[in-house]
C-alpha atoms as a PDB file:
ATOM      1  CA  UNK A   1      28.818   8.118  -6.809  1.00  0.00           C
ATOM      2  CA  UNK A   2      24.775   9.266  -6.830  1.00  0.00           C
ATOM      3  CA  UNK A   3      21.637   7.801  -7.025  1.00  0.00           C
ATOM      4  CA  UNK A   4      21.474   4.428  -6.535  1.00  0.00           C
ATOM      5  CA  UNK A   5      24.812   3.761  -7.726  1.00  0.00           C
ATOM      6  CA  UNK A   6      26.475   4.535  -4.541  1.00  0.00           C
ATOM      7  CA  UNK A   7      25.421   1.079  -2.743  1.00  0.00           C
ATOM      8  CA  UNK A   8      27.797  -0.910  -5.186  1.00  0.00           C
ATOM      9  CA  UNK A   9      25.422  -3.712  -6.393  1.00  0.00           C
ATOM     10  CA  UNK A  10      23.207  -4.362  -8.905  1.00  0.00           C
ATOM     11  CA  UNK A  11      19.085  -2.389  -8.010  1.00  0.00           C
ATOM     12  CA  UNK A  12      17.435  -5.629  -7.844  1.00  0.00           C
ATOM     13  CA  UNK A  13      19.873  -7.057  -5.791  1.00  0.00           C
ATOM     14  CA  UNK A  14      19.189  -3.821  -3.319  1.00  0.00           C
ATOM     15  CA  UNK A  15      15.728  -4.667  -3.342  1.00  0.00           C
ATOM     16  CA  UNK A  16      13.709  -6.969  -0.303  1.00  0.00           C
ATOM     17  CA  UNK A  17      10.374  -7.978  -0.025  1.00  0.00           C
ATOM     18  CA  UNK A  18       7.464  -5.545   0.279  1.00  0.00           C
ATOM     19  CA  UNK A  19       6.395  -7.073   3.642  1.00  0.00           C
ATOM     20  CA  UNK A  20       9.924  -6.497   5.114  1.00  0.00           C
ATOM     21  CA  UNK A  21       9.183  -2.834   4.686  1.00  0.00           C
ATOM     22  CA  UNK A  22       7.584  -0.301   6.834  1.00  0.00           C
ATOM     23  CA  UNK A  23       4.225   0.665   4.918  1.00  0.00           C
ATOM     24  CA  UNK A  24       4.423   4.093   3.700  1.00  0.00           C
ATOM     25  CA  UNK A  25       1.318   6.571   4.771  1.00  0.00           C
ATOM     26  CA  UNK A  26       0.829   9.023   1.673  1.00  0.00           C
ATOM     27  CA  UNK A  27      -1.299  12.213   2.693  1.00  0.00           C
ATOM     28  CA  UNK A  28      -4.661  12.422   0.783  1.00  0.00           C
ATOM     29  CA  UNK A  29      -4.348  14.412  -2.874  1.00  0.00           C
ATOM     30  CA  UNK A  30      -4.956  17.682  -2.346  1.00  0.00           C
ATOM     31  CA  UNK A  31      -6.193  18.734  -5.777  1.00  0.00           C
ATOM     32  CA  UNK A  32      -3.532  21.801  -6.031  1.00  0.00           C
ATOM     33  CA  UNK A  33      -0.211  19.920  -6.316  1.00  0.00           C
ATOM     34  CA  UNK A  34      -1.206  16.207  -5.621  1.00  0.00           C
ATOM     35  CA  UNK A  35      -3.992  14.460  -7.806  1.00  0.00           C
ATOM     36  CA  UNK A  36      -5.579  11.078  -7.223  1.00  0.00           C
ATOM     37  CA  UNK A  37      -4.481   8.417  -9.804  1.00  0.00           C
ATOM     38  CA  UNK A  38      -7.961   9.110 -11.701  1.00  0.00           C
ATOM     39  CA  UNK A  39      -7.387  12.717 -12.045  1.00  0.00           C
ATOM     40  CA  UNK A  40      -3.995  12.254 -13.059  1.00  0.00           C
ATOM     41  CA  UNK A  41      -4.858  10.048 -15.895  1.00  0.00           C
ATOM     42  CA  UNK A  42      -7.417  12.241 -17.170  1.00  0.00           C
ATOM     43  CA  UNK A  43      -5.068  15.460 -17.224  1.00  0.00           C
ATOM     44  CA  UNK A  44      -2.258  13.078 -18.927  1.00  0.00           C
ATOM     45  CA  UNK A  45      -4.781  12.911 -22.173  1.00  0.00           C
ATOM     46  CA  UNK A  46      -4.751   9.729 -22.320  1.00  0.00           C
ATOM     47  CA  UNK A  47      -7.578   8.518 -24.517  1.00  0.00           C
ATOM     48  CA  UNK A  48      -9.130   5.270 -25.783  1.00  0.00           C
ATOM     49  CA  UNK A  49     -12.034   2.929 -25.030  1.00  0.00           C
ATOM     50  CA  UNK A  50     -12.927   0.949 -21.883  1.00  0.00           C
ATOM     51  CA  UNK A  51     -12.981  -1.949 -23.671  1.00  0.00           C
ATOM     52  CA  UNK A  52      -9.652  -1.431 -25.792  1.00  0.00           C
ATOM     53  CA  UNK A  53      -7.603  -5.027 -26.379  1.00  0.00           C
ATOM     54  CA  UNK A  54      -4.878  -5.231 -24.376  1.00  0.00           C
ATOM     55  CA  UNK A  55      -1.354  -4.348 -26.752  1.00  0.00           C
ATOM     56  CA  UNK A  56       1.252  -5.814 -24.426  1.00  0.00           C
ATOM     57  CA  UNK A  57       1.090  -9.060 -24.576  1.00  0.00           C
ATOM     58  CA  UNK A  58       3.660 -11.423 -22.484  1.00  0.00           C
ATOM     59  CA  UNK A  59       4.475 -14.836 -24.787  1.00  0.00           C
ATOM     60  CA  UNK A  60       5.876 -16.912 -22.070  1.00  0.00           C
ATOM     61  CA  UNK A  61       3.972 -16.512 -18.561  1.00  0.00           C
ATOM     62  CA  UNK A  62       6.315 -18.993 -17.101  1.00  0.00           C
ATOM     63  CA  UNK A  63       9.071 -16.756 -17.308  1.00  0.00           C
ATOM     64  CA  UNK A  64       7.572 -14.045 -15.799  1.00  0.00           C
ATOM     65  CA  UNK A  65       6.828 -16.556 -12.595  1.00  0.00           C
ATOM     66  CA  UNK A  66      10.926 -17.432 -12.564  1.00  0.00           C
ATOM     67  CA  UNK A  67      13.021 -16.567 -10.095  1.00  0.00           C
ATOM     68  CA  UNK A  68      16.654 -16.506 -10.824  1.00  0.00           C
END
């Protein structure tokens, strides 16, 4: 199997808490091949106003607090 089919359960049930994990130390964007999130953005095109309305809107925040 690849990817993350080859540890035979479901991904979320792969997953663990963020503070059971080592922190990861990303090197500094280096402008050439790495951009800061910013940057990235801006060279994506993405375009509209600061004060835009929000178009995703979730119905039911209870559900999103759930756990199964």
């Amino acid at each position: 199997l690849f990817g993350t089919l080859k540890h035979g359960k479901t991904d979320a049930a792969s997953l663990k808490p963020a503070k059971d994990c080592k922190k990861i130390a990303y090197p500094k964007p280096d402008g050439v091949l790495t951009f800061d999130k910013l940057s990235s953005v801006f060279i994506s095109n993405t375009n509209h106003e600061e004060d835009q309305q929000v178009h995703l809107v979730v119905k039911d925040m209870a559900l999103q607090k759930a756990s199964e």
